[in-house]
Protein backbone atom coordinates (compact mmCIF):
# COMPACT_ATOMS: atom_id res chain seq x y z
CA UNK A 1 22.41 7.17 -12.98
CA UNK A 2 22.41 10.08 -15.35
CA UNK A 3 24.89 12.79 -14.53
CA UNK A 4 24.50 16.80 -15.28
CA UNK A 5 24.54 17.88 -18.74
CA UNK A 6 24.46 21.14 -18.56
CA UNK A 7 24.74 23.81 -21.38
CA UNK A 8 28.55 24.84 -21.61
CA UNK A 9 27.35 28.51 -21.82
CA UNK A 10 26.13 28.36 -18.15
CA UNK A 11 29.36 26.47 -17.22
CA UNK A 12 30.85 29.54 -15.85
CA UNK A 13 27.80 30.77 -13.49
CA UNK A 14 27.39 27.35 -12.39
CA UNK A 15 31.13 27.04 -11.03
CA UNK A 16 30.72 30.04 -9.48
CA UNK A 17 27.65 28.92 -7.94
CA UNK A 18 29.39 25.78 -6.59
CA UNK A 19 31.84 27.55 -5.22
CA UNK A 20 29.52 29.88 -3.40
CA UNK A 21 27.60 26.95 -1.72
CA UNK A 22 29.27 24.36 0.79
CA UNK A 23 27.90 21.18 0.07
CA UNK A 24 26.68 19.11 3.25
CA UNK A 25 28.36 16.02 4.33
CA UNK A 26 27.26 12.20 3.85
CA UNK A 27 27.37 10.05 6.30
CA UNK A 28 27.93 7.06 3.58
CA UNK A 29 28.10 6.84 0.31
CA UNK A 30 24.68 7.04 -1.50
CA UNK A 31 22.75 9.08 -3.99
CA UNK A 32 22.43 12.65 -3.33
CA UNK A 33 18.63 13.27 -3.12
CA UNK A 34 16.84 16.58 -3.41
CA UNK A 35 13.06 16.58 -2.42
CA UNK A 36 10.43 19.12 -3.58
CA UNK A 37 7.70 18.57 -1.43
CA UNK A 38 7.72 18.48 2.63
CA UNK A 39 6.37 14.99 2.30
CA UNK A 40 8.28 13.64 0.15
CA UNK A 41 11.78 14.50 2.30
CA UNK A 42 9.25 12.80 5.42
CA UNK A 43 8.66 9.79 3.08
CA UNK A 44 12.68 9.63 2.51
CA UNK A 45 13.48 9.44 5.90
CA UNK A 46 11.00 7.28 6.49
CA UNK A 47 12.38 4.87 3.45
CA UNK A 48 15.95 5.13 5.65
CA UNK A 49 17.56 7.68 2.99
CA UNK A 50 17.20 10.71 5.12
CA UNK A 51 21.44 10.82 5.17
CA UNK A 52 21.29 11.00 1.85
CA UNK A 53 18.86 14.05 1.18
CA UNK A 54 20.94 16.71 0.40
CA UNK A 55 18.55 19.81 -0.74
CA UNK A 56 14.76 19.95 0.42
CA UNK A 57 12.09 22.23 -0.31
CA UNK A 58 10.81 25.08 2.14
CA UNK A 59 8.63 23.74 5.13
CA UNK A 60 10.47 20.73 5.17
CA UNK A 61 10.34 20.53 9.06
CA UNK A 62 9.77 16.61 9.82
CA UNK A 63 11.67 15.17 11.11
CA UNK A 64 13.11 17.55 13.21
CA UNK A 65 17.02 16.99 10.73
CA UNK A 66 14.81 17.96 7.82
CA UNK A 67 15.06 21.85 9.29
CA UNK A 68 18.83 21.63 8.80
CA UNK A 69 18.68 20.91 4.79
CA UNK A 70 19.51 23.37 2.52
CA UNK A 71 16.35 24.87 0.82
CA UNK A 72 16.22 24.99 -2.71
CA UNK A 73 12.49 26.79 -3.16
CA UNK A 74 8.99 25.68 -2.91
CA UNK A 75 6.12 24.74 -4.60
CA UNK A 76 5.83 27.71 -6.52
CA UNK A 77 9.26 28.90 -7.03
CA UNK A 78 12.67 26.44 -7.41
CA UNK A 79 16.51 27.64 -6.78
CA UNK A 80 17.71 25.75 -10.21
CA UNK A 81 20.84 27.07 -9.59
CA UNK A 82 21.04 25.73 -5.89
CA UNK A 83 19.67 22.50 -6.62
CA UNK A 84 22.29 22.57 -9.93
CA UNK A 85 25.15 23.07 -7.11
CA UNK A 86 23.68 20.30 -4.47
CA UNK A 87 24.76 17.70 -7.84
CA UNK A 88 21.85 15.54 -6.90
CA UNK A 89 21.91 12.14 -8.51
CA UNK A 90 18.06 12.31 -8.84
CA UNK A 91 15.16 14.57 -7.58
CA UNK A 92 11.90 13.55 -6.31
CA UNK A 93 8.73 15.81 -7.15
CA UNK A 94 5.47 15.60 -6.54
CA UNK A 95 3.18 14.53 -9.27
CA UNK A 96 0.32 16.72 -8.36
CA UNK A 97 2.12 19.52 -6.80
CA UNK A 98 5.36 19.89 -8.87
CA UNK A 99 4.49 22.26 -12.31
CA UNK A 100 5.22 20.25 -14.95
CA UNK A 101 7.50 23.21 -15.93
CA UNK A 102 9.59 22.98 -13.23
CA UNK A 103 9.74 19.12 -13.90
CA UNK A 104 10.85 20.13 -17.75
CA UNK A 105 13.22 22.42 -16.95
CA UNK A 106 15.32 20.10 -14.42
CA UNK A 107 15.28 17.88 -16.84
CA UNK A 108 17.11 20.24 -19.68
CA UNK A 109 19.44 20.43 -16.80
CA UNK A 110 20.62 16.94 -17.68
CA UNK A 111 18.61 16.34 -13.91
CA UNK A 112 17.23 12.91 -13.07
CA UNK A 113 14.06 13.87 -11.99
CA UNK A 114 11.44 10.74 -10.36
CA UNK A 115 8.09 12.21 -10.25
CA UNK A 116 5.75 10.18 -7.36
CA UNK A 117 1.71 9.52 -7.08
CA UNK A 118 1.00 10.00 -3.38
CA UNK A 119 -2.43 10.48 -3.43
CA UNK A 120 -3.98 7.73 -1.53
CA UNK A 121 -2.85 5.86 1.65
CA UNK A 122 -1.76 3.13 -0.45
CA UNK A 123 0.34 5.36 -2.36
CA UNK A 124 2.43 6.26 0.49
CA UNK A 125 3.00 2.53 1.39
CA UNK A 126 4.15 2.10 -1.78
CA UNK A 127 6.47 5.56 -2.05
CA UNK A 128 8.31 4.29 1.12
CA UNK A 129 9.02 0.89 -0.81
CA UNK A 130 9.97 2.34 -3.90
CA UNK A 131 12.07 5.31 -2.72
CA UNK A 132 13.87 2.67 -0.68
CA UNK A 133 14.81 1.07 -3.55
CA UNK A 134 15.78 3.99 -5.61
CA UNK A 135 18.17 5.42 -2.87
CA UNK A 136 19.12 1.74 -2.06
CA UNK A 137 18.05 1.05 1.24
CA UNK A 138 15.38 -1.30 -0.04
CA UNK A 139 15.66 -3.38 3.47
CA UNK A 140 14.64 -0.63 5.67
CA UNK A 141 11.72 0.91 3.42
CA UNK A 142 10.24 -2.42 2.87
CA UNK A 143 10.08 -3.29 6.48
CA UNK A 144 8.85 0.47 7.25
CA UNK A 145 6.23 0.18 4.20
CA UNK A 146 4.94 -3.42 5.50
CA UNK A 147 4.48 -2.06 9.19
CA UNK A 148 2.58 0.93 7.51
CA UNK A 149 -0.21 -1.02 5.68
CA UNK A 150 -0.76 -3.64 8.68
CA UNK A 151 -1.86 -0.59 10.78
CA UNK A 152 -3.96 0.50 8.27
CA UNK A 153 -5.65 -3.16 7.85
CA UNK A 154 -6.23 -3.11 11.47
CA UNK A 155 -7.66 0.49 11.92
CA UNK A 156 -9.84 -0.61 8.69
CA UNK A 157 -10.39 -4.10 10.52
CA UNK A 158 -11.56 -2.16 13.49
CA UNK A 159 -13.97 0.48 12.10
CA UNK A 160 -15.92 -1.62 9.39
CA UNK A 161 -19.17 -1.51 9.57
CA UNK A 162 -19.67 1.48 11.79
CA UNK A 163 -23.06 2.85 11.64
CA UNK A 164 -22.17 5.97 9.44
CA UNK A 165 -21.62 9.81 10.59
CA UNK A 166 -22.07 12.65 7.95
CA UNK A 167 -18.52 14.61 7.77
CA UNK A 168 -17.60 18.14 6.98
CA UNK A 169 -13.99 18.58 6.35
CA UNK A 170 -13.44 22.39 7.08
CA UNK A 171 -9.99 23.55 5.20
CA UNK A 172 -10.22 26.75 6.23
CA UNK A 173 -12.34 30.03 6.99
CA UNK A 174 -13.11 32.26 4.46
CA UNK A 175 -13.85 31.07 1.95
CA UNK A 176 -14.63 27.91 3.13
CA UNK A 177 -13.17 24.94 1.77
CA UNK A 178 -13.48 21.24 1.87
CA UNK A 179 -12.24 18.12 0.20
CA UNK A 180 -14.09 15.87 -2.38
CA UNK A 181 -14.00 12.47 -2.51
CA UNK A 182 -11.00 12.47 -4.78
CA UNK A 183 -8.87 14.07 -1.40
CA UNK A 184 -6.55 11.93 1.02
CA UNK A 185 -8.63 13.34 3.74
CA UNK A 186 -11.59 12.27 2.57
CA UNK A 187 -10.62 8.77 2.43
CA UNK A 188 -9.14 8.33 5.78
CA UNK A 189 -13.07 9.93 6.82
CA UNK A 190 -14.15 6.70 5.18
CA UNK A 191 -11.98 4.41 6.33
CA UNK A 192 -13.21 5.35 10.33
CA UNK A 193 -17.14 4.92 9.03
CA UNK A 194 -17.58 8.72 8.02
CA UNK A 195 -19.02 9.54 5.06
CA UNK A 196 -17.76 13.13 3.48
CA UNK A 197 -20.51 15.36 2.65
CA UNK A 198 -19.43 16.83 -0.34
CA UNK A 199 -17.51 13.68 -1.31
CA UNK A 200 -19.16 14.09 -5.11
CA UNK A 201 -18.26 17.69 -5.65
CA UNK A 202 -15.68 18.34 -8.66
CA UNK A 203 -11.98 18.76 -8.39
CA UNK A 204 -10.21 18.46 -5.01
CA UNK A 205 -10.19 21.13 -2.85
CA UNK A 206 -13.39 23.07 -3.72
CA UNK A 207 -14.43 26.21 -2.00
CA UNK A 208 -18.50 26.04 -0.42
CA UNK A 209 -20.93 28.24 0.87
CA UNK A 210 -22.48 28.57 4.41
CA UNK A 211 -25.90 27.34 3.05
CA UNK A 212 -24.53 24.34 1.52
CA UNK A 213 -22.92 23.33 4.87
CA UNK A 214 -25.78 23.83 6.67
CA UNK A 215 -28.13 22.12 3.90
CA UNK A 216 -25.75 18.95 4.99
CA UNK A 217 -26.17 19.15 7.58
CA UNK A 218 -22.80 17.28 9.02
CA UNK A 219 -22.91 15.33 12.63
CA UNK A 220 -19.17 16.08 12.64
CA UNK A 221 -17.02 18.79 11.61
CA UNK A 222 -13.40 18.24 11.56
CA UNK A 223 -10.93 21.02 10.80
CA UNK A 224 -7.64 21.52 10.08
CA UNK A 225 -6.78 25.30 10.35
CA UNK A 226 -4.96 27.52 12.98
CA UNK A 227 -8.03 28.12 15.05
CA UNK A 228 -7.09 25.81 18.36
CA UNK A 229 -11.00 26.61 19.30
CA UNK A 230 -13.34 26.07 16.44
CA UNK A 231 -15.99 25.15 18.00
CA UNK A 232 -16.36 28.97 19.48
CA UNK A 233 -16.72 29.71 15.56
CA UNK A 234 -19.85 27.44 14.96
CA UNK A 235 -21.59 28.08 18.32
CA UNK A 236 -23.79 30.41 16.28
CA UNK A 237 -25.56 27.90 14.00
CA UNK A 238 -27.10 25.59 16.86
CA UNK A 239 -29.27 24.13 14.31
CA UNK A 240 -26.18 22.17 13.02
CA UNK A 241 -25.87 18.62 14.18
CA UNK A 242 -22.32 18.99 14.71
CA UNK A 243 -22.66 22.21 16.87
CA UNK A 244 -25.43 20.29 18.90
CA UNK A 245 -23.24 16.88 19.41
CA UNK A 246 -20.13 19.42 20.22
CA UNK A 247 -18.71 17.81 17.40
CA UNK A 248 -16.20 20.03 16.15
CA UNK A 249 -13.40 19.21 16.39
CA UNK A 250 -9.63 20.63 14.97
CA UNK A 251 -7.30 17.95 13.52
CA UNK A 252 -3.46 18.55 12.79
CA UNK A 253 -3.26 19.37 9.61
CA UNK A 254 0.47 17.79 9.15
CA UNK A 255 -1.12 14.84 9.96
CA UNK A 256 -4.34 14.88 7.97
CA UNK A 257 -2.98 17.11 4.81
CA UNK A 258 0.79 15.62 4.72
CA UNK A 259 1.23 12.56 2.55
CA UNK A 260 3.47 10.44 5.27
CA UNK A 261 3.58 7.73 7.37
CA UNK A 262 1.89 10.31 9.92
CA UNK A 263 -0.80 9.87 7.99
CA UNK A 264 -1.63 6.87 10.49
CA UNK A 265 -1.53 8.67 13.39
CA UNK A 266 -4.23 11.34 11.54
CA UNK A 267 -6.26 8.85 10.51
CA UNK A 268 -7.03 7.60 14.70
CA UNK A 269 -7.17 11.30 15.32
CA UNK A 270 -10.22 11.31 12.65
CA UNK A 271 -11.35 7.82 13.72
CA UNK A 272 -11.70 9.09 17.52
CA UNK A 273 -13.74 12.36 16.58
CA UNK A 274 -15.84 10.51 14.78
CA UNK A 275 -16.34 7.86 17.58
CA UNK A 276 -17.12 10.31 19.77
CA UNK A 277 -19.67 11.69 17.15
CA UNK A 278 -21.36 8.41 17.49
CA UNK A 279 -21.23 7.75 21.67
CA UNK A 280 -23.01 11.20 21.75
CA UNK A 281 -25.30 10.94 18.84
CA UNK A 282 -26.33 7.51 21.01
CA UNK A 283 -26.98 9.46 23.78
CA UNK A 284 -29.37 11.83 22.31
CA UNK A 285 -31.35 9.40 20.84
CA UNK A 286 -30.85 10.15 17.49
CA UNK A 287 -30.96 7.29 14.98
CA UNK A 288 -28.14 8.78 12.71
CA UNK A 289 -29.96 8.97 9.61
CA UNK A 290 -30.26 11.87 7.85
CA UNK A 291 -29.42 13.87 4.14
CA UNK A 292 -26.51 12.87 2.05
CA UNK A 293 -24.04 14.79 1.25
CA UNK A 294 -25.72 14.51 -2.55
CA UNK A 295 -28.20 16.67 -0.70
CA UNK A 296 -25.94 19.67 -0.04
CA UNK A 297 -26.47 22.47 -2.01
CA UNK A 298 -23.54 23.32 -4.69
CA UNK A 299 -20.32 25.10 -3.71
CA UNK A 300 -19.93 28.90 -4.86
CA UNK A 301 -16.76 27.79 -6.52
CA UNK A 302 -13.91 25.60 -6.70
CA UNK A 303 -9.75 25.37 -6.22
């Protein structure tokens, strides 16, 4: 693996820097790892190289050693000089989430740097495998990675063909935002039968109006904010199939928004409100046909 090359001018700051910082024990020999994303350190650990992280970014709280790790910045904001001291042999960033100057700037550090896709359930089956083999615990990621993508064939096995429910994914309050088709969330909706509303919108994260949610007209609302009561907050519109079905329900956004194996455990979580969407929907008599999300009108703007 490469080794630092750093510029003999900032030799001097840089011993003084590793000098300042204790460097925390390994409990083998391995690569020293540092993370810059909270899912990527989960998808370490999960790959069996959690012993060998030495440096994560902020909010790296799962699983519960992950808290211990030295920081070393976040998404917005690196410690260069930290992560400089920590001697990683490589760092893992994010490919949509790490700027692509922080990226370039490691690397004139003389910093292995191994940038990931994990965009897609598949992707994190496949990030487990190959940061297993990168940190060289191949054994243990493979067998974690294969356990990973059977549950996914059976939850997929389980909920094909599922008459379909019309989804809102509610980001957050004001604005509101969703997810597009393009979005992690939006494909574990499909995966349980649901069909995202404003799948077809641009970008990823857009921001809608109130109209265009209500235009949709969604059986189902699932959302992944603080509120622990959101269905108080819809009550008002009772013309909304969701508020009618008490369909609203709040998901955990770790599980939901995170890029991990958790992302199993969001995806039943999603598959059981929308279950329940369909039980009650049954009950009412309603036939569950109704407008598209191609129907809704357009968002006010977009992330």
């Amino acid at each position: 693996m490469d080794r630092l090359r750093l510029n003999p001018l900032a030799c001097g700051a840089c011993l003084v820097v590793l000098a300042a910082l204790a460097l925390p024990a390994m409990g083998a020999a391995g690569p020293r790892i540092v993370s810059l994303a909270p899912h990527l350190t989960e998808l370490l650990y999960a790959a069996g190289a959690g012993e060998y992280v030495v440096g994560a970014s902020e909010y790296s709280d799962y699983p519960p050693a992950a808290g211990d790790l030295p920081r070393v910045g976040d998404s917005f904001r690196l410690d260069y000089e930290r992560i400089v001291a920590l001697q990683p042999d490589f760092v893992v960033a994010w490919e949509s989430g790490t700027p692509v100057a922080s990226i370039a700037r490691l690397e004139a550090l003389g910093l292995r740097v191994v940038v990931l896709p994990v965009r897609t359930l598949g992707d994190i089956v496949a990030a487990i495998a190959e940061l297993g083999a990168l940190a060289g615990t191949g054994e243990m990621a493979t067998t974690a990675a294969g356990q990973l993508e059977q549950e996914l064939v059976d939850l997929r096995q389980r909920y094909a063909g599922r008459e379909p429910v019309r989804v809102f994914v509610q980001l957050d309050d004001e604005p509101l935002f969703t997810v597009t088709g393009r979005h992690l969330i939006s494909e574990m909706v499909e995966l349980c039968g649901g069909v995202n509303v404003f799948a077809g919108l641009p970008g990823l994260s857009p921001s809608v109006d109130l109209e265009a949610v209500i235009g949709a007209d969604p059986e189902a609302i699932l959302y992944t904010g603080t509120d622990q009561n959101p269905q108080r907050r819809w009550s008002k519109w009772q013309d909304l199939a969701a508020v009618r079905l008490g369909a609203v329900r709040r998901v955990s956004p770790d599980l939901v928004v995170r890029a991990t194996p958790r992302a199993v455990v969001g995806v039943r979580e999603i598959c059981d409100a929308i279950e329940l969407t369909r039980e009650r929907r049954h009950e009412a008599g309603i036939d569950g046909h109704g407008p598209s999300g191609d129907d809704a009108r357009s968002p006010t703007g977009e992330n």
